[in-house]
N, C-alpha and C. Protein backbone atom coordinates (compact mmCIF):
# COMPACT_ATOMS: atom_id res chain seq x y z
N UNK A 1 -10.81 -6.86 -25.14
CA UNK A 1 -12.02 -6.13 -25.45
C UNK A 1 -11.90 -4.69 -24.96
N UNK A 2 -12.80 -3.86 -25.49
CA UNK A 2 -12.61 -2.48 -25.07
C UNK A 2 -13.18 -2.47 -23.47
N UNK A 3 -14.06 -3.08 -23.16
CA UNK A 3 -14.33 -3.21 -21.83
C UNK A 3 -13.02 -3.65 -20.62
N UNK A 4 -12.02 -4.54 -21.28
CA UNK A 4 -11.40 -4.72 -20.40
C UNK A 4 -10.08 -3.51 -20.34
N UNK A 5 -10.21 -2.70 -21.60
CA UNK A 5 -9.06 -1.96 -21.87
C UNK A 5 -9.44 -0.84 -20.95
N UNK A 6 -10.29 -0.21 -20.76
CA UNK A 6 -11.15 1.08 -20.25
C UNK A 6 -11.20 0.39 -18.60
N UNK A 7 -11.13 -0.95 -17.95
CA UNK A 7 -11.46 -0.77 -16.83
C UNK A 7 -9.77 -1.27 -16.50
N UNK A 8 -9.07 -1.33 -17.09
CA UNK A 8 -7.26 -1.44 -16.59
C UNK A 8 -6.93 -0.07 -16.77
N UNK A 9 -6.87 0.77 -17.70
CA UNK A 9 -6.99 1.94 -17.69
C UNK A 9 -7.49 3.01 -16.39
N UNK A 10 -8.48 3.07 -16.04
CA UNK A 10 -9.13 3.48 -15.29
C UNK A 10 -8.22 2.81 -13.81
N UNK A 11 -8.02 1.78 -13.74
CA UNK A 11 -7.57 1.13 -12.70
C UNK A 11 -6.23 1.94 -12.59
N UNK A 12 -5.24 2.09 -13.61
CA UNK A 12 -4.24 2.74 -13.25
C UNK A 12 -4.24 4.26 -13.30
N UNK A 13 -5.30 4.66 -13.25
CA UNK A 13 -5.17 5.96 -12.87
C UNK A 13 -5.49 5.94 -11.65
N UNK A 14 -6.61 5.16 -11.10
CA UNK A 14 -7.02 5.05 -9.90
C UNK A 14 -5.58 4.87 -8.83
N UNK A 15 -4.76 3.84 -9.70
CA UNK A 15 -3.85 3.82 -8.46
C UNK A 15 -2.71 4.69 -8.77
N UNK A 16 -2.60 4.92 -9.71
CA UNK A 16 -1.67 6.47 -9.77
C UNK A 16 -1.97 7.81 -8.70
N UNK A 17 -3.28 7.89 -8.53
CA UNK A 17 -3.69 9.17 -7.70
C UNK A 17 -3.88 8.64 -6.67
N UNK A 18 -3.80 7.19 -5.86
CA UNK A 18 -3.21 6.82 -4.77
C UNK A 18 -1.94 6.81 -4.40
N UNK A 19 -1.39 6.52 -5.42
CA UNK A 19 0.29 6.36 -4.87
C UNK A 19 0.34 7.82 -4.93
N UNK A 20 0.12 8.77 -5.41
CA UNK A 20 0.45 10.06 -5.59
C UNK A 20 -0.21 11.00 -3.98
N UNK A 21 -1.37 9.98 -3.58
CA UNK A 21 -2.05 10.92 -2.07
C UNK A 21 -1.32 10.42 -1.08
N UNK A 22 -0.49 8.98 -1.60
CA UNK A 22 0.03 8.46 -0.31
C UNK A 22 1.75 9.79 0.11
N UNK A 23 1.86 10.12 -0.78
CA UNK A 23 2.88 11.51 -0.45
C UNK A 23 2.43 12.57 -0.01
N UNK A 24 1.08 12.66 0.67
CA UNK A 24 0.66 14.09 1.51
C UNK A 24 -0.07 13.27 2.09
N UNK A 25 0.44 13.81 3.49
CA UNK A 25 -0.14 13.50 4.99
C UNK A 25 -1.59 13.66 4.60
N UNK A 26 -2.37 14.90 4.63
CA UNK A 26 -3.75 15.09 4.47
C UNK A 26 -4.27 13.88 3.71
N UNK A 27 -4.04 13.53 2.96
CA UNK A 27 -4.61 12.38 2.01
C UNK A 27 -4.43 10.95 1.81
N UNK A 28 -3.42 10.81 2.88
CA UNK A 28 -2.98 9.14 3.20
C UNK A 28 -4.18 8.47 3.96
N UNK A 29 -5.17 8.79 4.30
CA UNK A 29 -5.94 8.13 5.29
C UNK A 29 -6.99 7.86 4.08
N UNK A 30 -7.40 9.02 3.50
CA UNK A 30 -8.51 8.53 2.35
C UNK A 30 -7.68 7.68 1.42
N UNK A 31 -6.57 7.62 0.70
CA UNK A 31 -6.13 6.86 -0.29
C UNK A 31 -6.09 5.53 0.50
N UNK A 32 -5.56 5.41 1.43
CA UNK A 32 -5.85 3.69 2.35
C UNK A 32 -6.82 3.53 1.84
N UNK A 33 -8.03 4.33 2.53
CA UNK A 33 -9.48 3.45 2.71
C UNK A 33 -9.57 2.96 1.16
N UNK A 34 -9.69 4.07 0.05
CA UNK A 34 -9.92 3.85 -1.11
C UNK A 34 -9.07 2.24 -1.62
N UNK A 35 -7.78 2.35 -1.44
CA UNK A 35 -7.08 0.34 -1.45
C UNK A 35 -7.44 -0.15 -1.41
N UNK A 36 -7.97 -0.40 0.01
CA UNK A 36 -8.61 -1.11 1.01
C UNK A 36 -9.73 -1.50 0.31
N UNK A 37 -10.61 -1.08 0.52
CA UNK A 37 -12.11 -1.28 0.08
C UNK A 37 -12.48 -1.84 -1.59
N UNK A 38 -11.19 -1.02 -2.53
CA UNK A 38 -12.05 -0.92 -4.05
C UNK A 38 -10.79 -2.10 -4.36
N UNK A 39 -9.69 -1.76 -3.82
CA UNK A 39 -8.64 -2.48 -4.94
C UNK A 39 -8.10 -3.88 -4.38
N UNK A 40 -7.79 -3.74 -3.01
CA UNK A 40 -7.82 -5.34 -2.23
C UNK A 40 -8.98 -6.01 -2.13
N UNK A 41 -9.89 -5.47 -1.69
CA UNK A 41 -11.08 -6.08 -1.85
C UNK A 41 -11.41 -7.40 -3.29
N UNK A 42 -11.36 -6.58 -4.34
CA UNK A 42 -11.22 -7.19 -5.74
C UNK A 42 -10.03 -8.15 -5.84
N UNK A 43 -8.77 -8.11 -4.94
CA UNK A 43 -7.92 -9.06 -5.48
C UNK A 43 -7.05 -8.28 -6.96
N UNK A 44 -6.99 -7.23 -6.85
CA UNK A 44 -6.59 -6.66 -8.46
C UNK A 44 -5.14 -7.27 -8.72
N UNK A 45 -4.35 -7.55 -9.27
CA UNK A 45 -3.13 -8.30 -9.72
C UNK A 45 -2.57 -7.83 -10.92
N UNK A 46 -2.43 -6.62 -10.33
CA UNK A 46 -1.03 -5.83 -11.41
C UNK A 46 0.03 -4.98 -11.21
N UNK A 47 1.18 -4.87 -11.90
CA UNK A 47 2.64 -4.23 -10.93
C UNK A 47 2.18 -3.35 -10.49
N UNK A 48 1.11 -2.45 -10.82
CA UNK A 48 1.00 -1.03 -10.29
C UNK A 48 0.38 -1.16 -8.70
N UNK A 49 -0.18 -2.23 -8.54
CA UNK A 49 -1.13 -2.53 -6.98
C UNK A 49 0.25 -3.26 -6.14
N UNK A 50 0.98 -3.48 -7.15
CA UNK A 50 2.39 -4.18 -5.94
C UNK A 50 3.56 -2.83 -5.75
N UNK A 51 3.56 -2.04 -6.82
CA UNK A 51 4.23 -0.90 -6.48
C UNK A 51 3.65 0.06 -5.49
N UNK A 52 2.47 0.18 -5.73
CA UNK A 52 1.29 0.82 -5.07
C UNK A 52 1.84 0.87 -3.22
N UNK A 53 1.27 -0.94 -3.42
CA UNK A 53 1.40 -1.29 -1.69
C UNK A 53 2.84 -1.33 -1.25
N UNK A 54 3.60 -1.00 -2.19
CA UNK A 54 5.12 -1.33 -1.22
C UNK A 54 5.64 0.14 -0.93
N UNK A 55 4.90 1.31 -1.48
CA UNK A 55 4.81 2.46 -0.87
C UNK A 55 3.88 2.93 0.09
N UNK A 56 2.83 1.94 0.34
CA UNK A 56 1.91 1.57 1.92
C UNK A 56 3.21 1.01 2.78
N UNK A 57 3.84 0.03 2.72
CA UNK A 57 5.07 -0.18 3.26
C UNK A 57 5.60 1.13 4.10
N UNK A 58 5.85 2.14 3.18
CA UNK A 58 6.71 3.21 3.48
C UNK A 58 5.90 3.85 4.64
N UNK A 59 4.86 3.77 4.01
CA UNK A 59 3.55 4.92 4.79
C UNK A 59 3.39 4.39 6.68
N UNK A 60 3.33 3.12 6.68
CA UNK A 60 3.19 2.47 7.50
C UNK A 60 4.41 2.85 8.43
N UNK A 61 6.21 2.41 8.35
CA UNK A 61 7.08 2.87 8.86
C UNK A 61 6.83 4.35 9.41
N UNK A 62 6.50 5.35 8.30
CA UNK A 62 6.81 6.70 8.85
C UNK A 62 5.74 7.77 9.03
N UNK A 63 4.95 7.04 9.26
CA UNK A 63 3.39 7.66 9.52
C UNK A 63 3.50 8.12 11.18
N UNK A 64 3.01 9.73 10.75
CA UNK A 64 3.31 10.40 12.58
C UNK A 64 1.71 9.80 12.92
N UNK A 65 0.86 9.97 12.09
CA UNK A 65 -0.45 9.96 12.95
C UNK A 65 -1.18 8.95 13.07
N UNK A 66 -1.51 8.23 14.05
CA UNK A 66 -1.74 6.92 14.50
C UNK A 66 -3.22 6.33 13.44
N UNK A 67 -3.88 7.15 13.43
CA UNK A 67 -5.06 6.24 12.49
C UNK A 67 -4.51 5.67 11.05
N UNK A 68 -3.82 6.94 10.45
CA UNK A 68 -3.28 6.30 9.42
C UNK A 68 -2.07 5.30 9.27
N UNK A 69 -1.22 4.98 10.50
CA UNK A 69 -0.49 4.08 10.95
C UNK A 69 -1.40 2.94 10.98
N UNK A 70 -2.30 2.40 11.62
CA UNK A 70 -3.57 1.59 11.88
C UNK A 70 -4.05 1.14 9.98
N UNK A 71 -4.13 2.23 9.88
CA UNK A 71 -4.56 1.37 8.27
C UNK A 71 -3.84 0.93 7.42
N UNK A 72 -2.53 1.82 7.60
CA UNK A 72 -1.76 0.83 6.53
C UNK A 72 -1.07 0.18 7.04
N UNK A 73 -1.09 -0.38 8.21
CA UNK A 73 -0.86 -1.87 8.52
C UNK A 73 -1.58 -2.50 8.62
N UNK A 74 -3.13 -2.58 8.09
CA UNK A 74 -4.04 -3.19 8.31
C UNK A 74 -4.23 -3.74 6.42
N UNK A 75 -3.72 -2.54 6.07
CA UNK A 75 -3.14 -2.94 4.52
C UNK A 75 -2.45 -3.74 4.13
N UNK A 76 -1.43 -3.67 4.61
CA UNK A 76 -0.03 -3.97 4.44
C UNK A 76 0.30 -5.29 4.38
N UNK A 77 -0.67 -5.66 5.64
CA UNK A 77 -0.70 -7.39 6.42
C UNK A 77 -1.84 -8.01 5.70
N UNK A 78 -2.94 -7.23 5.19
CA UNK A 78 -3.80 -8.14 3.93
C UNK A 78 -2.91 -8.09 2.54
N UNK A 79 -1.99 -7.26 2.13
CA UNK A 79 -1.23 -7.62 1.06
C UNK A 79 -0.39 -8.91 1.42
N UNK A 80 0.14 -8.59 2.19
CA UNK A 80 1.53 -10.20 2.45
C UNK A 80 0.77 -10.99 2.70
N UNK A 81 -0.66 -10.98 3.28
CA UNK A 81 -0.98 -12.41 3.68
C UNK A 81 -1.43 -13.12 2.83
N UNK A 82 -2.64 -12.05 2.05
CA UNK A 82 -3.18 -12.77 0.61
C UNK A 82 -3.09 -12.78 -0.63
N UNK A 83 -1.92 -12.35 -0.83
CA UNK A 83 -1.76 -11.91 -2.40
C UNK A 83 -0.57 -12.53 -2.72
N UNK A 84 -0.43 -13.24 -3.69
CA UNK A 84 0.83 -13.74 -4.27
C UNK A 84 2.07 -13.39 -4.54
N UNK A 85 3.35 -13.90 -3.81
CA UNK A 85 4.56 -12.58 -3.82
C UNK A 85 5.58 -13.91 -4.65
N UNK A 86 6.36 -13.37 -5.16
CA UNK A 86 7.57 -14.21 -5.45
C UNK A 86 8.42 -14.42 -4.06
N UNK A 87 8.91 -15.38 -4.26
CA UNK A 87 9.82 -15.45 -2.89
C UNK A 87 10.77 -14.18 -2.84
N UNK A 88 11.45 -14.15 -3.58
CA UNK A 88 12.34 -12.96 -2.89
C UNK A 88 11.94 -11.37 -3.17
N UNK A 89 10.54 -11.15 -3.83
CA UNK A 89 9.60 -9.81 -3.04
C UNK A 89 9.59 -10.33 -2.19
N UNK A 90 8.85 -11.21 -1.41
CA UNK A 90 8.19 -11.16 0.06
C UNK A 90 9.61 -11.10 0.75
N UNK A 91 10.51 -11.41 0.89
CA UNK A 91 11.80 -11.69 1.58
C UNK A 91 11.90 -10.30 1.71
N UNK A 92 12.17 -9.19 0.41
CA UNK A 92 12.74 -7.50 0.91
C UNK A 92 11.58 -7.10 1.46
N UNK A 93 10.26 -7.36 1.02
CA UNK A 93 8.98 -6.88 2.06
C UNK A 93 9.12 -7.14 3.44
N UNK A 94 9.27 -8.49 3.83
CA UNK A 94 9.41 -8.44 5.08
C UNK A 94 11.06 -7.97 5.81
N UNK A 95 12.07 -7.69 4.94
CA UNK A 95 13.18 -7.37 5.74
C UNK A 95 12.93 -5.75 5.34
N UNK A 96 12.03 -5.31 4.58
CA UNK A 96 11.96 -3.67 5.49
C UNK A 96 11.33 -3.74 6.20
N UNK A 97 10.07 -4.40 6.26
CA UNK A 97 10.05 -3.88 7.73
C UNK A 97 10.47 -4.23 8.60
N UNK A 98 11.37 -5.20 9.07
CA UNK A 98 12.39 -5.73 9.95
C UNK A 98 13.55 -4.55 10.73
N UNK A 99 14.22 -4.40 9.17
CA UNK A 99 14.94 -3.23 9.29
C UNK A 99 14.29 -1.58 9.80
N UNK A 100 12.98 -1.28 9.56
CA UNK A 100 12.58 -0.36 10.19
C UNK A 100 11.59 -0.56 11.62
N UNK A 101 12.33 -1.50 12.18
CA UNK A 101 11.73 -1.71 13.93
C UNK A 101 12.02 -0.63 14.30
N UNK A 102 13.57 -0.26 14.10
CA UNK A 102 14.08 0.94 14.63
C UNK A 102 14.13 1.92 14.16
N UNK A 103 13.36 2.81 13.05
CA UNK A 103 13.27 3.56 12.67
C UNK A 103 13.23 4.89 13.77
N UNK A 104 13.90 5.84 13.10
CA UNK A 104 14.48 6.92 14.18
C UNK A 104 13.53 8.18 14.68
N UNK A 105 12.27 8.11 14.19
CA UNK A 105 11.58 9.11 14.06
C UNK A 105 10.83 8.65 15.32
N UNK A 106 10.34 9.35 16.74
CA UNK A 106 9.80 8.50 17.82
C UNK A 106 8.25 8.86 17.36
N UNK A 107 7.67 9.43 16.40
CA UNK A 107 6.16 8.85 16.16
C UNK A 107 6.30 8.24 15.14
N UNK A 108 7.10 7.42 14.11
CA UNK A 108 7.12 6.57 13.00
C UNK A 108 7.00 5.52 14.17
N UNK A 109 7.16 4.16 12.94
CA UNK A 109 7.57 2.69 13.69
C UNK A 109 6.25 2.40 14.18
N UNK A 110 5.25 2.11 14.32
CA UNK A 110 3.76 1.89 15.06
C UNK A 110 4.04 0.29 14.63
């Protein structure tokens, strides 16, 4: 229906100009909340919300500033916990962040 075409639409722009704020510091804290609240909240279930969050992934590792460290692991851990992964997504999800315990940056890694 055109209703459902206009609100998938809309949805991927929505998360286009998230994944796009999650690449400037200034704007990673509002694009979380915005996830958070509009798009996990709903349960949304499409590649763009799994591409989306596996660049929250990133954000999370190399985030200097602690609030926004705080949210997107507060993200991060409602994606893996409640959302449906194939086994071997969840396997490279959880071995990056495995692999970035030690990440080299001493304010990344939170």
């Amino acid at each position: 229906s055109t209703l459902k075409t206009v609100n998938r639409t809309f949805l991927q722009a929505l998360l286009g100009q998230v994944a796009l704020a999650l690449d400037f510091p200034a704007l990673q804290a509002s694009a979380l909340m915005l996830l958070k609240r509009v798009l996990l909240h709903r349960k949304v279930l499409t590649s763009e919300v799994y591409k989306t969050l596996d660049a929250v992934g990133n954000v999370l590792v190399q985030s200097v500033q602690p609030a926004v460290a705080s949210v997107s692991a507060s993200v991060y851990t409602k994606f893996l916990l409640e959302y449906p992964h194939e086994e071997r997504a969840l396997q490279q999800r959880v071995l990056h962040l495995v692999r970035n315990v030690g990440y080299g940056d001493e304010f990344g890694r939170r």
